[in-house]
Structure formats: structure tokens, C-alpha cells
N, C-alpha and C. Protein backbone atom coordinates (compact mmCIF):
# COMPACT_ATOMS: atom_id res chain seq x y z
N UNK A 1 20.76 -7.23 -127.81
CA UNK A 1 20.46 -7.25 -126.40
C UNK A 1 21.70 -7.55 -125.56
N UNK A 2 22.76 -8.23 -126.29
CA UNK A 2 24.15 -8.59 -125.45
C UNK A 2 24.69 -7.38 -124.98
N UNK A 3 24.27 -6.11 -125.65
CA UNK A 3 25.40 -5.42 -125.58
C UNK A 3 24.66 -3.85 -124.80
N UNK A 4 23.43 -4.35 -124.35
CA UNK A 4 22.81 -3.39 -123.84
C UNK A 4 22.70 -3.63 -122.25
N UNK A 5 22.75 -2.71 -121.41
CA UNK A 5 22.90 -2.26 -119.91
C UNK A 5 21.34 -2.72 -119.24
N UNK A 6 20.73 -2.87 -120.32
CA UNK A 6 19.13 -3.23 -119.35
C UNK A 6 18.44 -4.20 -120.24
N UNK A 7 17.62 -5.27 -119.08
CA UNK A 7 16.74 -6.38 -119.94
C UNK A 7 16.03 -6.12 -120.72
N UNK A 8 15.21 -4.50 -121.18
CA UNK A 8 14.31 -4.78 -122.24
C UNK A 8 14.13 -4.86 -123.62
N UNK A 9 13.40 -5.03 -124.55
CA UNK A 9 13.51 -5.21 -125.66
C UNK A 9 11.28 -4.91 -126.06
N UNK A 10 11.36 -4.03 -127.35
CA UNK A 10 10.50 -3.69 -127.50
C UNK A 10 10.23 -4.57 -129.40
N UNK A 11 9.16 -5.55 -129.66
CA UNK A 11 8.65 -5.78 -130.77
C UNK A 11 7.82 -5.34 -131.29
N UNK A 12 7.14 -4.34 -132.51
CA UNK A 12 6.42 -3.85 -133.03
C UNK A 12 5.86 -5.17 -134.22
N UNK A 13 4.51 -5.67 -133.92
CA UNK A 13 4.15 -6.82 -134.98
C UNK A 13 2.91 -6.55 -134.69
N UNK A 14 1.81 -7.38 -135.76
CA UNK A 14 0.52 -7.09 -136.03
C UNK A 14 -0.17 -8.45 -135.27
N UNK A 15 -0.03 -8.40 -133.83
CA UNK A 15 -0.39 -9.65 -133.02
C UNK A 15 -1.19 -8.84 -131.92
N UNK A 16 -1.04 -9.80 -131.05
CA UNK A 16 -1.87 -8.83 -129.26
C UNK A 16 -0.41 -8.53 -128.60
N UNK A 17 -0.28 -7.71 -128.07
CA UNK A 17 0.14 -7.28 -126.61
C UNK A 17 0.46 -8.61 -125.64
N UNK A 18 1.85 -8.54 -125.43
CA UNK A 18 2.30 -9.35 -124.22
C UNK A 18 3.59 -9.48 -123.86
N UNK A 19 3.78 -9.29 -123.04
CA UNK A 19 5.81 -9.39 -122.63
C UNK A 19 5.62 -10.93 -122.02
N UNK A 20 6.57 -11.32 -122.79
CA UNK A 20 7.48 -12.56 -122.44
C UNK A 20 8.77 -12.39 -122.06
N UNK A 21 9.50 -13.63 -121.15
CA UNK A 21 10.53 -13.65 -120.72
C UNK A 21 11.17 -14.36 -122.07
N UNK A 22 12.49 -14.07 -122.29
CA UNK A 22 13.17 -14.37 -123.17
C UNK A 22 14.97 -14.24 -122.93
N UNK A 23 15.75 -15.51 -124.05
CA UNK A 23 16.68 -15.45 -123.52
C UNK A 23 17.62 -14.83 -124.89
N UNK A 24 18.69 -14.40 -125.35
CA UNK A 24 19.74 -14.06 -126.33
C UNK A 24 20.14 -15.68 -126.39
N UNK A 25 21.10 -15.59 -127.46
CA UNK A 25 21.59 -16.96 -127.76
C UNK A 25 23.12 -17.38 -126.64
N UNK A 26 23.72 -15.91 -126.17
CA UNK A 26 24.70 -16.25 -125.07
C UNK A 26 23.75 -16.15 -123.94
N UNK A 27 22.91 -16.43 -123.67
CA UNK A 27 22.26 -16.79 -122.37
C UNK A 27 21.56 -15.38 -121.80
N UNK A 28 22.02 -14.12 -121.96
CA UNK A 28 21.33 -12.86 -121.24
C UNK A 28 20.02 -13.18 -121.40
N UNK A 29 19.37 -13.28 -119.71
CA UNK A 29 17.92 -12.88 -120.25
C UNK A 29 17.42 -11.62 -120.18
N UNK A 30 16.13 -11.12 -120.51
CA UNK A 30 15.73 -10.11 -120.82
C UNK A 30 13.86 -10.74 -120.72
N UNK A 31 13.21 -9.09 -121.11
CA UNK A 31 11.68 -9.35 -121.24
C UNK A 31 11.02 -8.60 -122.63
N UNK A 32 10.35 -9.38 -123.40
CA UNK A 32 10.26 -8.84 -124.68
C UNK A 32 9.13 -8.18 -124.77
N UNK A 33 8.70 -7.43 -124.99
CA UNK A 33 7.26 -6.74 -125.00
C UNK A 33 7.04 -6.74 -126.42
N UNK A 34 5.92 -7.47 -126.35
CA UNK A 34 5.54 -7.31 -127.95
C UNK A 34 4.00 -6.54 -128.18
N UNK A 35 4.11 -5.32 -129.30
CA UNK A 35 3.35 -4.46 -129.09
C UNK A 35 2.65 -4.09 -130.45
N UNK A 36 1.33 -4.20 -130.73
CA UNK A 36 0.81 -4.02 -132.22
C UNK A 36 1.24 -3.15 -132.74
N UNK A 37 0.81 -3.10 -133.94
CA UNK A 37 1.15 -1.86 -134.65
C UNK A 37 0.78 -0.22 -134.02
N UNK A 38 -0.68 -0.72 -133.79
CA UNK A 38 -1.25 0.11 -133.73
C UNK A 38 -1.13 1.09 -132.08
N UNK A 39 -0.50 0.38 -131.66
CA UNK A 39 -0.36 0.91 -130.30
C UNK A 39 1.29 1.85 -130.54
N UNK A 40 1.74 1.23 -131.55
CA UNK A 40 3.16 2.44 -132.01
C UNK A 40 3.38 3.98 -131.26
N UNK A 41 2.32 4.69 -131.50
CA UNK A 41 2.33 6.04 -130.91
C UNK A 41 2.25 6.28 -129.16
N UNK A 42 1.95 5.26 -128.52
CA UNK A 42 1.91 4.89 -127.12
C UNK A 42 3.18 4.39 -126.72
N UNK A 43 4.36 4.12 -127.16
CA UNK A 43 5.51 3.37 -126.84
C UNK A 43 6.13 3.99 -126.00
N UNK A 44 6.56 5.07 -125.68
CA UNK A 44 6.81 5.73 -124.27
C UNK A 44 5.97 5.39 -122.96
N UNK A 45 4.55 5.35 -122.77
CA UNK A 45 4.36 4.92 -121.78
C UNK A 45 3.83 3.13 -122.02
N UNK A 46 4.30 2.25 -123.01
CA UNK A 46 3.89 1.15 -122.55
C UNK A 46 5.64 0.71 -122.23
N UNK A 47 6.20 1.31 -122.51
CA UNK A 47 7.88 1.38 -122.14
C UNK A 47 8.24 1.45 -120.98
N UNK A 48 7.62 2.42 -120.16
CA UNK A 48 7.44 2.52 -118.73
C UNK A 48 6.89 1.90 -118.04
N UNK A 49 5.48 1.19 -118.76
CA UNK A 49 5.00 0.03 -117.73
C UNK A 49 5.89 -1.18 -117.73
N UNK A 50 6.44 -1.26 -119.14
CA UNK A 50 7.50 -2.53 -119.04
C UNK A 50 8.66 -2.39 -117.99
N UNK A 51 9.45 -1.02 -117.84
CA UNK A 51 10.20 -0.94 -116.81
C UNK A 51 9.95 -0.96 -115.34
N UNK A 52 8.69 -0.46 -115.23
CA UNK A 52 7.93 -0.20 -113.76
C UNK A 52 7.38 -1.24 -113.56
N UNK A 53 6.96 -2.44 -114.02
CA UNK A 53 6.43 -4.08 -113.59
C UNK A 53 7.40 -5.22 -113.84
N UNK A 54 8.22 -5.22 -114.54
CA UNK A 54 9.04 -6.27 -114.83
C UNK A 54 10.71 -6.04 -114.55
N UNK A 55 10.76 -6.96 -113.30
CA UNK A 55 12.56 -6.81 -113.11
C UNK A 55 13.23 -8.55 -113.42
N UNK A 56 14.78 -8.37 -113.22
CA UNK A 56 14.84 -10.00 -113.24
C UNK A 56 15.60 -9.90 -111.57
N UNK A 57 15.23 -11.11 -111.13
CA UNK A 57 15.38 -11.21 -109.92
C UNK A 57 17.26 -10.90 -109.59
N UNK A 58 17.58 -10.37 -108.30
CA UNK A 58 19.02 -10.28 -108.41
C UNK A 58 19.21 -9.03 -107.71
């Protein structure tokens, strides 16, 4: 995430659905979307809702 131009970050795990705010260990924050398995084939548009609802202030 240090080395990328935009806050997001996408987790694929066998949990629920939820973006959290989150920080890297040098401080960048970012917003993590964490996304079941099963929703895998949807990642383009839950990608877009992550970009189209979540900014960091600035």
C-alpha cells in the first residue's frame, strides 16, 4: 500500500463484507474492503462502490 497512488486495498476472506479504515506500518492510511469469497466475481463493481463512497479527507 506504501507504494501505491490510491487508498484502497481489497481482502478476499471467508467473513462478512465491510471496509475499514486502516493504517500501513509507515503511517499511510488507506480503506480496506474486506470481501467474501463468494462475492469474488462481483469485485469490479464492489471496487467502485469502494471508490465512489470512501475518500480520506484532504
Amino acid at each position: 500500500m506504501d507504494a501505491c497512488d490510491h487508498p484502497y486495498a481489497i481482502r478476499m476472506l471467508a467473513n462478512r463484507f465491510s471496509v475499514v479504515p486502516a493504517q500501513t506500518a509507515n503511517g499511510k492510511p488507506f480503506f480496506l474492503m474486506n470481501l467474501p469469497y463468494y462475492l469474488g466475481t462481483r469485485i469490479p463493481e464492489y471496487a467502485g462502490y469502494l471508490v465512489s463512497s470512501h475518500s480520506l479527507p484532504g
